[in-house]
N, C-alpha and C. Protein backbone atom coordinates (compact mmCIF):
# COMPACT_ATOMS: atom_id res chain seq x y z
N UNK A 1 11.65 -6.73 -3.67
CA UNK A 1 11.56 -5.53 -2.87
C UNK A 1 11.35 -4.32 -3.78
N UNK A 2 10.59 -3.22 -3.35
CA UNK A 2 10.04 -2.14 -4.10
C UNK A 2 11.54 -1.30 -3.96
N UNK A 3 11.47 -0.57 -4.88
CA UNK A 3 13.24 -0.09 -5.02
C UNK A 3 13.06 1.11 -5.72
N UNK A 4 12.91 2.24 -5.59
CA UNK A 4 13.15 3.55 -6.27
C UNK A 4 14.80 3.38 -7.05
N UNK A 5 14.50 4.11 -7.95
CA UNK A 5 15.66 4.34 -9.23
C UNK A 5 16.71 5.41 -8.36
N UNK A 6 16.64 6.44 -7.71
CA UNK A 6 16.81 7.81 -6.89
C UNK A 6 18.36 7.18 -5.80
N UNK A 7 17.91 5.34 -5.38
CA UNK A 7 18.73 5.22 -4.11
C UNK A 7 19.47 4.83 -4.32
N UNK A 8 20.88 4.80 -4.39
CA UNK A 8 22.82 4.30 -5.11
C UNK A 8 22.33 2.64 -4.27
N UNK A 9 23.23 2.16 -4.46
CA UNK A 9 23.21 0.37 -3.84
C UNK A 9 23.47 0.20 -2.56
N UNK A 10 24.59 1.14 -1.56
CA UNK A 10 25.04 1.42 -0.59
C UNK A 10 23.58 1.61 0.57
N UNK A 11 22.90 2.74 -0.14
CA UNK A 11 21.44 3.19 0.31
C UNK A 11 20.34 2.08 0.38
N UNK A 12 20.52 1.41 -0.40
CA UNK A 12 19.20 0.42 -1.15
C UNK A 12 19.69 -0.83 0.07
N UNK A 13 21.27 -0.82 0.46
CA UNK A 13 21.62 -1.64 1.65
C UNK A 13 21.44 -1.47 2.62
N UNK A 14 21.64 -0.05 3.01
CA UNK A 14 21.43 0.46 4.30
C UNK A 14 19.68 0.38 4.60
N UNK A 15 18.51 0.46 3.76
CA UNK A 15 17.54 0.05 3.84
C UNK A 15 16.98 -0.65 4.58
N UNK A 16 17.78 -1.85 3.53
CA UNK A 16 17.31 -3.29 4.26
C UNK A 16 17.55 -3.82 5.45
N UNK A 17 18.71 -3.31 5.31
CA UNK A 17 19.31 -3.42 6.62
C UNK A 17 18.65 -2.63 8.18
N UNK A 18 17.98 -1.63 7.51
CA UNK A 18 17.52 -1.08 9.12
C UNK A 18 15.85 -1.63 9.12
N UNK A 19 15.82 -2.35 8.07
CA UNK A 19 14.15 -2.72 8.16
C UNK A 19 14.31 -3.64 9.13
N UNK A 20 15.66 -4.93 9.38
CA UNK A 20 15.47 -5.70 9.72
C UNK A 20 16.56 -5.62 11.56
N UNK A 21 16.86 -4.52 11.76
CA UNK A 21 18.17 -4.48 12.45
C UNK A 21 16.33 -3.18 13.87
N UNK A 22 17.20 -3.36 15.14
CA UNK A 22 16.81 -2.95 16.26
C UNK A 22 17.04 -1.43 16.52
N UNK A 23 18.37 -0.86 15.74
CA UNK A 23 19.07 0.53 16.02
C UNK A 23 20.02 0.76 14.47
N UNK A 24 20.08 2.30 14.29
CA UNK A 24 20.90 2.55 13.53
C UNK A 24 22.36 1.95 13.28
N UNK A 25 22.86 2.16 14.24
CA UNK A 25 24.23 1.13 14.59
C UNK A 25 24.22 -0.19 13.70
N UNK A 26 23.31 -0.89 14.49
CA UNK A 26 23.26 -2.36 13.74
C UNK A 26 23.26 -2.24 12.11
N UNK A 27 22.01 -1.57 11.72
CA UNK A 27 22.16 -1.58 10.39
C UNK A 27 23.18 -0.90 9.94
N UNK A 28 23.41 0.11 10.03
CA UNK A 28 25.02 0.81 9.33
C UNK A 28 26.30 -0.48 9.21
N UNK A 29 26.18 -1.41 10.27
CA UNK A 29 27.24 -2.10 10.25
C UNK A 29 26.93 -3.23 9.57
N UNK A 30 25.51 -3.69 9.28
CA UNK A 30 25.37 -4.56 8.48
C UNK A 30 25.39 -4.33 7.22
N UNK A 31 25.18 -2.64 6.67
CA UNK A 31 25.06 -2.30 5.61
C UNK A 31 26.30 -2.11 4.94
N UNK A 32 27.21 -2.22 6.06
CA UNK A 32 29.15 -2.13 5.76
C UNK A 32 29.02 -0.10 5.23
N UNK A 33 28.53 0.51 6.00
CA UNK A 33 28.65 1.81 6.38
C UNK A 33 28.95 2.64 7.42
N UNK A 34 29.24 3.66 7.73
CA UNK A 34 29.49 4.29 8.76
C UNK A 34 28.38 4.75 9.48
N UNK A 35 28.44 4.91 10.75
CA UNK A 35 27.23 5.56 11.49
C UNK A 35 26.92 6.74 10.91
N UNK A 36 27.60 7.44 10.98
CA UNK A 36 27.38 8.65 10.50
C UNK A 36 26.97 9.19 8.69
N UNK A 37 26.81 7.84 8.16
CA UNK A 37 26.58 7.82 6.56
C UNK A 37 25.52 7.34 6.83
N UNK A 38 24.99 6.63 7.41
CA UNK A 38 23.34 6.34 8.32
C UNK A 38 22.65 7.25 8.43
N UNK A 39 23.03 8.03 9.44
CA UNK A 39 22.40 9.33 9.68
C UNK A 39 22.31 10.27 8.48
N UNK A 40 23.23 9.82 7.77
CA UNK A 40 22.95 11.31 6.69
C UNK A 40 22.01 10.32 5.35
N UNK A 41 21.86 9.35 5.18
CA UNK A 41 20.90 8.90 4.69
C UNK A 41 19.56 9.05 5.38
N UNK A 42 19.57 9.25 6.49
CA UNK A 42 18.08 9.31 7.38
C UNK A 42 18.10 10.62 7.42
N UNK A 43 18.89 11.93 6.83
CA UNK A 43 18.19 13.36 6.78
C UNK A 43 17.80 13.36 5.06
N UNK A 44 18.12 12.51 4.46
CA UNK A 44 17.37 12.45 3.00
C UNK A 44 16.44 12.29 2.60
N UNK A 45 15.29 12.81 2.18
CA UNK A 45 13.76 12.95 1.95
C UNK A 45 13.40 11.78 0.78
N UNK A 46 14.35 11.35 -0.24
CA UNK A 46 13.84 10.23 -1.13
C UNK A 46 14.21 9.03 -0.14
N UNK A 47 15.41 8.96 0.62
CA UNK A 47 14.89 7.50 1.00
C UNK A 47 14.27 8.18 2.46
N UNK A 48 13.99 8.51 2.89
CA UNK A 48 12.62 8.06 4.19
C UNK A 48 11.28 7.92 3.37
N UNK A 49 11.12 8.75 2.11
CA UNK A 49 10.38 8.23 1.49
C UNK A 49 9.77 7.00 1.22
N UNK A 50 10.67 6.32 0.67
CA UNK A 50 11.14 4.43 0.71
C UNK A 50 10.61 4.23 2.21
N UNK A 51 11.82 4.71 2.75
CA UNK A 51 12.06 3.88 4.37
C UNK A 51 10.66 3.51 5.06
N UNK A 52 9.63 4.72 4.61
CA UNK A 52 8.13 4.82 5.29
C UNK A 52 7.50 3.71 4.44
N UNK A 53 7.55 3.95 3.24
CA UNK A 53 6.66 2.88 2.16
C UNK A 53 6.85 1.53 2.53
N UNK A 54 8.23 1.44 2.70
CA UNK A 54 8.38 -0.09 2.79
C UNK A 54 7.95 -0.58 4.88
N UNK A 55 8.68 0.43 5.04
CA UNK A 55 7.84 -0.16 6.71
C UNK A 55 6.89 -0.20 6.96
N UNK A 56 6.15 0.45 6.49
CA UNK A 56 4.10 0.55 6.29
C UNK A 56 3.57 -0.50 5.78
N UNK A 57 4.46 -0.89 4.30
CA UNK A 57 4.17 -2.43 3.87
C UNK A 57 4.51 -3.54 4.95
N UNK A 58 5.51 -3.56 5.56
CA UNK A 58 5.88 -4.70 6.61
C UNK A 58 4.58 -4.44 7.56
N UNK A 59 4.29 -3.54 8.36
CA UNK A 59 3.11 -3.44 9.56
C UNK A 59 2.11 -3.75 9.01
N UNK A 60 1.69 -3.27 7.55
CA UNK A 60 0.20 -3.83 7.00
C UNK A 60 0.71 -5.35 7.24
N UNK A 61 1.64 -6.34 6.88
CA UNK A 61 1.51 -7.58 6.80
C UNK A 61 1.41 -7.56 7.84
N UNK A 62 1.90 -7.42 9.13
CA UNK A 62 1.95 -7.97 10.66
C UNK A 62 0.36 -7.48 10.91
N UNK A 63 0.08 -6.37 10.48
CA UNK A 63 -1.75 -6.46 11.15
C UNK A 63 -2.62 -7.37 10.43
N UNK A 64 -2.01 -8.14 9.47
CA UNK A 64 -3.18 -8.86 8.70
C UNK A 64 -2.72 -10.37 9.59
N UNK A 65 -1.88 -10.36 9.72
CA UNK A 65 -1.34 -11.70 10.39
C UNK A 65 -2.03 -11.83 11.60
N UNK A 66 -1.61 -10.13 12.64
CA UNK A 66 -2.25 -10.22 13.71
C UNK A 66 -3.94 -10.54 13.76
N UNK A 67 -4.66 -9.98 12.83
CA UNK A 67 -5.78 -10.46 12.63
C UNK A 67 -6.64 -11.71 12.50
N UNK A 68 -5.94 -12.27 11.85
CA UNK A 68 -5.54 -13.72 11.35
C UNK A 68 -5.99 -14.67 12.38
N UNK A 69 -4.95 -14.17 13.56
CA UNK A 69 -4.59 -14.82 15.06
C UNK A 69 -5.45 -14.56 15.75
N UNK A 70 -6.30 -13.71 15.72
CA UNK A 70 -7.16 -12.88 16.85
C UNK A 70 -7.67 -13.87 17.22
N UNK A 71 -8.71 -14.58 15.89
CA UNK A 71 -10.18 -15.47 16.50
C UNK A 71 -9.66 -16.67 16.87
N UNK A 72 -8.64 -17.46 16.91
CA UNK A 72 -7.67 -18.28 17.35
C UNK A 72 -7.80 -17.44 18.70
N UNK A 73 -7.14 -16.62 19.34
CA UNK A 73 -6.52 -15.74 20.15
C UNK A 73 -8.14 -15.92 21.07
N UNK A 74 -9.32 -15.51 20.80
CA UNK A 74 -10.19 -15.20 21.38
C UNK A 74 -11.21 -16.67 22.02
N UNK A 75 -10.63 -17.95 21.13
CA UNK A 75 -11.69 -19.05 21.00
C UNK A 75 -10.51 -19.45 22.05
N UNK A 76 -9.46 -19.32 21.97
CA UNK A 76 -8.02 -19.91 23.63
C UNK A 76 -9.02 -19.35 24.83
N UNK A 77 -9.16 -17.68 24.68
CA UNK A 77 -9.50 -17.11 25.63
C UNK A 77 -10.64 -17.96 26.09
N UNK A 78 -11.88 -17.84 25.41
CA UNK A 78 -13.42 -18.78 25.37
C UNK A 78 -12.89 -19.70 26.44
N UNK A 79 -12.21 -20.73 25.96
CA UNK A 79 -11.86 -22.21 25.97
C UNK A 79 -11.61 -21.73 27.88
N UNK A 80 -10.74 -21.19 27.74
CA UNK A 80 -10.00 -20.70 29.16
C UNK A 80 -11.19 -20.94 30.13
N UNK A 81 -11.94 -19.38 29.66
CA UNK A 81 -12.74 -18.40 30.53
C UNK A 81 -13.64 -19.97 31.12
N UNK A 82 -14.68 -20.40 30.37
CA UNK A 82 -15.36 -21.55 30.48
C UNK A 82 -15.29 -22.50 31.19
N UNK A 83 -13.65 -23.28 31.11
CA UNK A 83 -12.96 -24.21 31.52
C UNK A 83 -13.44 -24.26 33.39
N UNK A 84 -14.44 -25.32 33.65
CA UNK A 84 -14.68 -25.13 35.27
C UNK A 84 -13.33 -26.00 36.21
N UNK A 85 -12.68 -26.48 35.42
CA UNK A 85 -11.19 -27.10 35.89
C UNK A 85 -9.97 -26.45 36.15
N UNK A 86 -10.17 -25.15 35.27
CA UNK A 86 -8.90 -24.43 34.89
C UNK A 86 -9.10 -22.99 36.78
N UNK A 87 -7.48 -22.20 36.63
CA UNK A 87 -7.66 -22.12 38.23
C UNK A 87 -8.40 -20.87 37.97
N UNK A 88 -9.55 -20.32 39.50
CA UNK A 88 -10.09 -18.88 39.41
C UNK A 88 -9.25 -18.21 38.51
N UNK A 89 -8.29 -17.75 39.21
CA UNK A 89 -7.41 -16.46 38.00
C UNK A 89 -7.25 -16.61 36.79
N UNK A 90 -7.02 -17.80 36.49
CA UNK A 90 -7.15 -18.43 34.79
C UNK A 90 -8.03 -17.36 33.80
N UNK A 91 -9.20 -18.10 34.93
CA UNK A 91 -11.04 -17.85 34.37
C UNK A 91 -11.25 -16.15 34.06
N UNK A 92 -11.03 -15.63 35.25
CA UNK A 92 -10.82 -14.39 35.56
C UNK A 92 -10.32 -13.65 34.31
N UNK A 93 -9.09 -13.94 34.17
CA UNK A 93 -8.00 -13.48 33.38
C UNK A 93 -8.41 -13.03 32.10
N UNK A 94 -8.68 -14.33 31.78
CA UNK A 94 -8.90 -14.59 30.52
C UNK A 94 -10.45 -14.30 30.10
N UNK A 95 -11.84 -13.82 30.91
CA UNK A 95 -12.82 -13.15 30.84
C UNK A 95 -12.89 -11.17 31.13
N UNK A 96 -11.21 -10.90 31.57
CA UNK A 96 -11.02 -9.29 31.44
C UNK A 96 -10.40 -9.32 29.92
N UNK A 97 -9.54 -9.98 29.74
CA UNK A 97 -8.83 -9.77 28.71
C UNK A 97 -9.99 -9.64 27.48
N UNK A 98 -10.78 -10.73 27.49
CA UNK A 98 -12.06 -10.60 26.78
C UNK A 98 -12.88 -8.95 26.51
N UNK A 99 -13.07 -9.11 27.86
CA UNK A 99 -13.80 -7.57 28.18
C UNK A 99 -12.83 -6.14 27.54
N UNK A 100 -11.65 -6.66 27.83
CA UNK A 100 -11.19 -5.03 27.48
C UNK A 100 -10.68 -4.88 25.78
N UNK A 101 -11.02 -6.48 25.57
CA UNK A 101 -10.49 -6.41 24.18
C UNK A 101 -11.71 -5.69 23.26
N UNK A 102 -13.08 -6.04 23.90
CA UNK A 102 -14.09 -5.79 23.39
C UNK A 102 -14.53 -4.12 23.47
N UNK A 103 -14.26 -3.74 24.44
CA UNK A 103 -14.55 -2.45 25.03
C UNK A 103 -13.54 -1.12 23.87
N UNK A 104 -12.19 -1.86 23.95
CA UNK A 104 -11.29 -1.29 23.11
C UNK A 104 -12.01 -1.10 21.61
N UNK A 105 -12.29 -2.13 21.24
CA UNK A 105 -13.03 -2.15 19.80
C UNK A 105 -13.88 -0.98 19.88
N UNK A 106 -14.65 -0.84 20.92
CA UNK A 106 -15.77 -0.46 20.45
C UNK A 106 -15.73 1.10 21.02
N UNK A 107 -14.54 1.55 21.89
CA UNK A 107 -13.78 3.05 21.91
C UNK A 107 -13.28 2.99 20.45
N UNK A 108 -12.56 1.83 19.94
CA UNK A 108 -12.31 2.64 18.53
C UNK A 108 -13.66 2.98 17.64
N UNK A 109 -14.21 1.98 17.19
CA UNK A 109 -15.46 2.72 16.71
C UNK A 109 -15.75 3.88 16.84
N UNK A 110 -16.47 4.19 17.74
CA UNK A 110 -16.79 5.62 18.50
C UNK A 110 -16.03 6.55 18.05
N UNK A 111 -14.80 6.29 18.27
CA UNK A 111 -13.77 7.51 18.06
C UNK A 111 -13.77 7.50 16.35
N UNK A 112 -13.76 6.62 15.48
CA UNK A 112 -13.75 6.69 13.85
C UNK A 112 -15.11 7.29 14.00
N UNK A 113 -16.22 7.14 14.05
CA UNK A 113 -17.51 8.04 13.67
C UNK A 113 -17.41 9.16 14.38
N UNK A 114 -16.76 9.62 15.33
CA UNK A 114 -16.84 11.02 15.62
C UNK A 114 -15.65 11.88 15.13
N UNK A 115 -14.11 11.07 14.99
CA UNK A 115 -13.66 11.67 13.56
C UNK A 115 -13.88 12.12 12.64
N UNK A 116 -14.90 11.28 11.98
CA UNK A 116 -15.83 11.49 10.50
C UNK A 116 -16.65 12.66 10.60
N UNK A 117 -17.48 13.01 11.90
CA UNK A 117 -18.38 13.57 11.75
C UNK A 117 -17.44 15.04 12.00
N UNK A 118 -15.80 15.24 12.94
CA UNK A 118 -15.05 16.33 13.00
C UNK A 118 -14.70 16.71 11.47
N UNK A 119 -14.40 15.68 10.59
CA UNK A 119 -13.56 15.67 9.31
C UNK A 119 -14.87 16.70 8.33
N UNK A 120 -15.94 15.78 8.24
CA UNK A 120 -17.44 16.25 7.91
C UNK A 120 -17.91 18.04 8.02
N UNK A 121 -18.07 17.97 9.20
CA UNK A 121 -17.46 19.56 9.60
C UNK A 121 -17.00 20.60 8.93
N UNK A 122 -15.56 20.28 9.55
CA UNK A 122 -14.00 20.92 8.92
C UNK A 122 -14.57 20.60 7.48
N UNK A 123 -14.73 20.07 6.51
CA UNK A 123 -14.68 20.26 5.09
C UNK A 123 -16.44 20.97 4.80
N UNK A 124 -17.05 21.25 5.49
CA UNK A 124 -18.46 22.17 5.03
C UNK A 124 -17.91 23.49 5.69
N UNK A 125 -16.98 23.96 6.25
CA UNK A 125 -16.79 24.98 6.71
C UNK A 125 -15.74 25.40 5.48
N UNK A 126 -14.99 25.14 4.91
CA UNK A 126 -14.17 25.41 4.05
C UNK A 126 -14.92 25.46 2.54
């Protein structure tokens, strides 16, 4: 685990502990701290520092995973949609889910090139 020099051991517990815990509570008590020594670690600017780095690292892994799964995720859908055995709503279902997955993609697109071209802009005006 990535570990700044800055965080006492107590801190470096309370960390881990809320990386892996649902609510402050939980982790304070797993971290064998007080709620309120929680909270005053979460108004401290070196560890949210951490706290962001390392949770950003956890979500990059879950989007590479999620990625991973997609074309798995999309060849189920296929399999589904296709299936002349499987029931109407099945078919249905699983040919919107298709559609809006695709549609979504391609609002994001759109929206990254017309970002670029706002960002583009904003920096020739300055």
């Amino acid at each position: 685990m990535y570990r700044l020099e800055e965080l006492n051991i107590r801190q470096d517990r309370f960390l881990k502990a809320l990386l892996e815990s649902s609510s402050v509570d939980e982790a304070a008590k797993k971290a064998k701290i007080t709620r309120a020594t929680g909270y005053k670690y979460l108004r401290d600017k070196q560890f949210m520092k951490e706290y962001r780095t390392l949770r950003n690292d956890a979500m990059q892994q879950v989007a590479t995973r999620l990625q991973q799964a997609s074309v798995e995720a999309v060849n189920v859908l296929k399999e589904v949609m296709n299936d002349k055995e499987a029931p109407h709503a099945s078919r249905v279902s699983s040919a919107k889910n298709i559609l809006d997955v695709a549609y979504r993609a391609f609002e994001s697109d759109d929206l990254a090139v017309r970002m670029e071209k706002v960002e583009a802009h904003m920096n020739a005006q300055q």
